[in-house]
N, C-alpha and C. Protein backbone atom coordinates (compact mmCIF):
# COMPACT_ATOMS: atom_id res chain seq x y z
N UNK A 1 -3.90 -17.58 -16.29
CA UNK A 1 -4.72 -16.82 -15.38
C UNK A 1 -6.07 -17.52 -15.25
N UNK A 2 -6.67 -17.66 -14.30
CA UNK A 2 -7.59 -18.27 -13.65
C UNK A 2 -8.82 -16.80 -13.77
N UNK A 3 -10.21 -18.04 -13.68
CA UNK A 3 -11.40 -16.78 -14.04
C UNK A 3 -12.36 -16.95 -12.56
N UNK A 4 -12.77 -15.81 -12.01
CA UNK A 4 -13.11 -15.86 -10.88
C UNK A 4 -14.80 -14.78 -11.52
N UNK A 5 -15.92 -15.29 -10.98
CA UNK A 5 -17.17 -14.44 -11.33
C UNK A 5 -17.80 -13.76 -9.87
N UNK A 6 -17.95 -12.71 -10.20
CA UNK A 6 -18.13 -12.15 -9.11
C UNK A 6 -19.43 -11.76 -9.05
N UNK A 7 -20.84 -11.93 -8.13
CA UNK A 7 -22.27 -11.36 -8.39
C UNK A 7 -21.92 -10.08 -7.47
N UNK A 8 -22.59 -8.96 -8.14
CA UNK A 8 -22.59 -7.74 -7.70
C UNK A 8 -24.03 -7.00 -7.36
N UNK A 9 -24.83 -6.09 -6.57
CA UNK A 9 -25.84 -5.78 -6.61
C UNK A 9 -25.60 -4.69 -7.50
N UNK A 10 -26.91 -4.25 -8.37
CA UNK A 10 -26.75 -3.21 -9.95
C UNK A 10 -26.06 -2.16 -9.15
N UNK A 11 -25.90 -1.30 -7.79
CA UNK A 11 -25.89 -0.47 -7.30
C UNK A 11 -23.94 -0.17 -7.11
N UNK A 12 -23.31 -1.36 -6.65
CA UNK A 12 -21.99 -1.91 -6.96
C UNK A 12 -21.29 -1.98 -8.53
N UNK A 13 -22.29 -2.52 -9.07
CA UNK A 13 -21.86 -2.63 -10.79
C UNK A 13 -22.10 -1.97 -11.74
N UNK A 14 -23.04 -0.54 -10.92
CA UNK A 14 -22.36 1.16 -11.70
C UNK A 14 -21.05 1.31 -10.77
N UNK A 15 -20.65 1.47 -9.95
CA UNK A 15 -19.97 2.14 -9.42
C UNK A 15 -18.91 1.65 -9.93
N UNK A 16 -18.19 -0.27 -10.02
CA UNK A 16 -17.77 -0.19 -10.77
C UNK A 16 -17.55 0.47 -12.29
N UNK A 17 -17.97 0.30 -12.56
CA UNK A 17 -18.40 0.57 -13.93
C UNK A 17 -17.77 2.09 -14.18
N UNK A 18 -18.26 2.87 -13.04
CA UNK A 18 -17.40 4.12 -13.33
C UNK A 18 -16.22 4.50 -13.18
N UNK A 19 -15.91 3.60 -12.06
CA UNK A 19 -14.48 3.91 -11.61
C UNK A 19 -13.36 3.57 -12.73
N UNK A 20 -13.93 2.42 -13.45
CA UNK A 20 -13.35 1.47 -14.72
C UNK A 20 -13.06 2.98 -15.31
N UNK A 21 -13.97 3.86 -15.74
CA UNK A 21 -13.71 4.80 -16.62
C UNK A 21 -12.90 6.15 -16.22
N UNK A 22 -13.43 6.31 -14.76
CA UNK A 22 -13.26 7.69 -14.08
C UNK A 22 -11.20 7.28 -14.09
N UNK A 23 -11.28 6.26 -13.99
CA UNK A 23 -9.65 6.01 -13.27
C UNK A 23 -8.85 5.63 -14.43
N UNK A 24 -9.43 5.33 -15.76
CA UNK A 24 -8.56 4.85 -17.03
C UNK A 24 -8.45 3.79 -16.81
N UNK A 25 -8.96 2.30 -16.31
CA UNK A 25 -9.05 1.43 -16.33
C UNK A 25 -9.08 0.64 -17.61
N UNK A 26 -8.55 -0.67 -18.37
CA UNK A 26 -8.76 -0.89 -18.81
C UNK A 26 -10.15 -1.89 -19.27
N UNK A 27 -10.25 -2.24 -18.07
CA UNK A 27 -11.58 -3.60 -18.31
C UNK A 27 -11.91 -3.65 -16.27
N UNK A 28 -12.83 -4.10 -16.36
CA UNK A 28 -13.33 -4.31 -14.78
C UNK A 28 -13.01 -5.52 -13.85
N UNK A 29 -12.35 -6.22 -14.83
CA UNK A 29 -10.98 -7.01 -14.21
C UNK A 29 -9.96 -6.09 -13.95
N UNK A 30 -9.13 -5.81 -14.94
CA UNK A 30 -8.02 -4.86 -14.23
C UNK A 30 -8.74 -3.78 -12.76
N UNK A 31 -8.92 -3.33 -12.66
CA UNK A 31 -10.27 -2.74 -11.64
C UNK A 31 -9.62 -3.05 -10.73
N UNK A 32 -10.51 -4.89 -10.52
CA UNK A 32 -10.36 -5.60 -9.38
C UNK A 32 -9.43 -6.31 -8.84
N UNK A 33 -8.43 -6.26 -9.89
CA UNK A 33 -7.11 -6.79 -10.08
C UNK A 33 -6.18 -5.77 -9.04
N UNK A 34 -6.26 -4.60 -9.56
CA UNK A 34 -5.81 -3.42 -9.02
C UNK A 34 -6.20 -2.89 -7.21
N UNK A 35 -7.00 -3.33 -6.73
CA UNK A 35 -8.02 -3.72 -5.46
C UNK A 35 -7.73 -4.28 -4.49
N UNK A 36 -7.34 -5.55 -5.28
CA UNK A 36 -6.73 -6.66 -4.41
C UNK A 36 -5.52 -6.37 -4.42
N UNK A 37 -4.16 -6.14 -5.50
CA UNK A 37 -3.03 -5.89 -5.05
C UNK A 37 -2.92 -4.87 -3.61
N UNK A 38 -3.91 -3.83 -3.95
CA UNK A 38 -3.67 -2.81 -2.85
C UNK A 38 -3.98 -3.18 -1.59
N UNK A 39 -5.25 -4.29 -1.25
CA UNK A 39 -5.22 -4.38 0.32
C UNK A 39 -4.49 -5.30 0.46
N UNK A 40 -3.53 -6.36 -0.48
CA UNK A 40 -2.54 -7.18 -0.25
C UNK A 40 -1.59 -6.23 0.34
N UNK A 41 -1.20 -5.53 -0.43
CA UNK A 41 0.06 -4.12 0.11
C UNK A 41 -0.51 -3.81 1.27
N UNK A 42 -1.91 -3.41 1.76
CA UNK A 42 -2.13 -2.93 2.98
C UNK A 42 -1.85 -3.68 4.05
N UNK A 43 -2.28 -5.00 3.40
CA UNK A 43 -2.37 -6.01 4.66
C UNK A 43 -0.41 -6.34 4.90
N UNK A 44 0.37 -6.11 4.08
CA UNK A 44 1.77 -6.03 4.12
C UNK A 44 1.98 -4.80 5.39
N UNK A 45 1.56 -3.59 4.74
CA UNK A 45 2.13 -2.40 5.80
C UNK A 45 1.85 -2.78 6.97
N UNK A 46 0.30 -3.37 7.19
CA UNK A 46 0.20 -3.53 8.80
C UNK A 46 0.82 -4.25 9.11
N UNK A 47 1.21 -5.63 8.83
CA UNK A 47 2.27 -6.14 9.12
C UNK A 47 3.78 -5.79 9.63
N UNK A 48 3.45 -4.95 9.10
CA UNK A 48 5.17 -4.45 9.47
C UNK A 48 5.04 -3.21 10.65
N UNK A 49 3.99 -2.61 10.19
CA UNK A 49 3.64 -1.43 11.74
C UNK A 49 3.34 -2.39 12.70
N UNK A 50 2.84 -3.43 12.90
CA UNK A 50 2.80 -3.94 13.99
C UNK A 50 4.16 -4.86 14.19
N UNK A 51 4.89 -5.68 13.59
CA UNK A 51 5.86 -5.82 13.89
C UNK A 51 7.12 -4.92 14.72
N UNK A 52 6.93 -3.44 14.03
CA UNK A 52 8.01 -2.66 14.30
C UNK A 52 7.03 -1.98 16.14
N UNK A 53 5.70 -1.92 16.18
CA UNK A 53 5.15 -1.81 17.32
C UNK A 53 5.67 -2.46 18.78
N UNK A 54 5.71 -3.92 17.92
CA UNK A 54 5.76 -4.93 18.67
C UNK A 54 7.58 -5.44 19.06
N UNK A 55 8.04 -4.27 18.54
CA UNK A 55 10.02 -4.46 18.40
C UNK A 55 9.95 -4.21 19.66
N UNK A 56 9.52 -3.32 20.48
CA UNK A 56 10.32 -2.75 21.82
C UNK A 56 10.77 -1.38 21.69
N UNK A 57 11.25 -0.66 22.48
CA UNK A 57 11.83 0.97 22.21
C UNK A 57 13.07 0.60 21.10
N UNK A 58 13.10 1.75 20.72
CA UNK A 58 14.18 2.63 19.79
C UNK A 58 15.30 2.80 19.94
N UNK A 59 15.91 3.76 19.12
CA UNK A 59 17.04 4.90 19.36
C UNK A 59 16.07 6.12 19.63
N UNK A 60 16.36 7.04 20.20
CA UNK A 60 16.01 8.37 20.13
C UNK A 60 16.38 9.10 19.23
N UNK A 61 15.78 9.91 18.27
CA UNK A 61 15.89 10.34 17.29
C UNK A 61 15.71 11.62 17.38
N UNK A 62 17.35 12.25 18.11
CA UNK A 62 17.13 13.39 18.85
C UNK A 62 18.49 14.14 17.08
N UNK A 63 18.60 15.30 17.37
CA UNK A 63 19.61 16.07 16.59
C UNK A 63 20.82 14.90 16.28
N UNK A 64 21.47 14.26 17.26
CA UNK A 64 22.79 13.47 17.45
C UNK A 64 22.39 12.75 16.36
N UNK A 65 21.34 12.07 16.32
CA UNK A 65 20.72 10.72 15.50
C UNK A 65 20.89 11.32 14.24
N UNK A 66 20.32 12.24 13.92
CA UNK A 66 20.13 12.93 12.39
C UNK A 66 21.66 12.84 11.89
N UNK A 67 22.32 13.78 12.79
CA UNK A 67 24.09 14.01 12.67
C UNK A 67 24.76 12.82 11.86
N UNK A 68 24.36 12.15 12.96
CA UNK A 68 24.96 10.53 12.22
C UNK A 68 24.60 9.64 11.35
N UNK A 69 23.51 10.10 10.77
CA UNK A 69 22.80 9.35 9.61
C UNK A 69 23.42 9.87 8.39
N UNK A 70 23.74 11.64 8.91
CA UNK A 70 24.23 12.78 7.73
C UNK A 70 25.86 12.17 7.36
N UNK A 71 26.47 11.31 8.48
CA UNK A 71 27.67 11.56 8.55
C UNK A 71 27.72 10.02 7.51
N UNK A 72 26.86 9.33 7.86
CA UNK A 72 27.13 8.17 6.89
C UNK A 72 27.04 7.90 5.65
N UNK A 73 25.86 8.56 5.32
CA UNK A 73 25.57 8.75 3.44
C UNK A 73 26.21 10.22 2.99
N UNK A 74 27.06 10.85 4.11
CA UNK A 74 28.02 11.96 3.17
C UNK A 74 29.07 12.30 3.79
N UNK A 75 30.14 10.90 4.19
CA UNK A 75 31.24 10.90 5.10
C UNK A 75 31.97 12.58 5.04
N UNK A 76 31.95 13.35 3.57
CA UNK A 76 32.91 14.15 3.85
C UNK A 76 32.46 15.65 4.13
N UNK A 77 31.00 15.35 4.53
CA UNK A 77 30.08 16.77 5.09
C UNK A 77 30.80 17.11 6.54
C-alpha cells in the first residue's frame, strides 16, 4: 500500500476527526479509504443510469410483465 498526505484546513481535520469516531472508524485513513470506494461506486452507478438512459425504450412494465417474471422464477405458480 502506497502513502498519500493529504493538507487539510483545521476546520476539515475536526470534522474528520469526528466522523473517524462518530462512525467507528478505525484510523483516518480507513475514513478516506472508505470515501473514495464510495464515489468510485457512485461514479459506477452513474455509469450505468446513463448507459441504461442512453439504451433506448423498454418493455412496458405493465401487469403482463410482472406475470411473466412470476412465471419464470416459480414455473409451477
Amino acid at each position: 500500500m502506497t502513502t498519500m498526505n493529504v493538507s487539510l484546513p483545521e476546520e476539515l481535520k475536526v470534522f474528520v476527526d469526528e466522523r473517524v469516531v462518530h462512525d467507528g472508524y478505525g484510523s483516518t485513513s480507513e475514513y478516506v479509504r472508505d470515501l473514495i470506494r464510495r464515489d468510485r461506486e457512485r461514479g459506477h452507478l452513474r455509469d450505468l443510469l446513463l448507459d441504461g438512459a442512453n439504451s433506448g425504450p423498454g418493455v412496458v412494465a405493465d401487469a403482463a410483465f410482472f406475470d411473466a417474471l412470476r412465471q419464470r422464477i416459480s414455473p409451477e405458480a
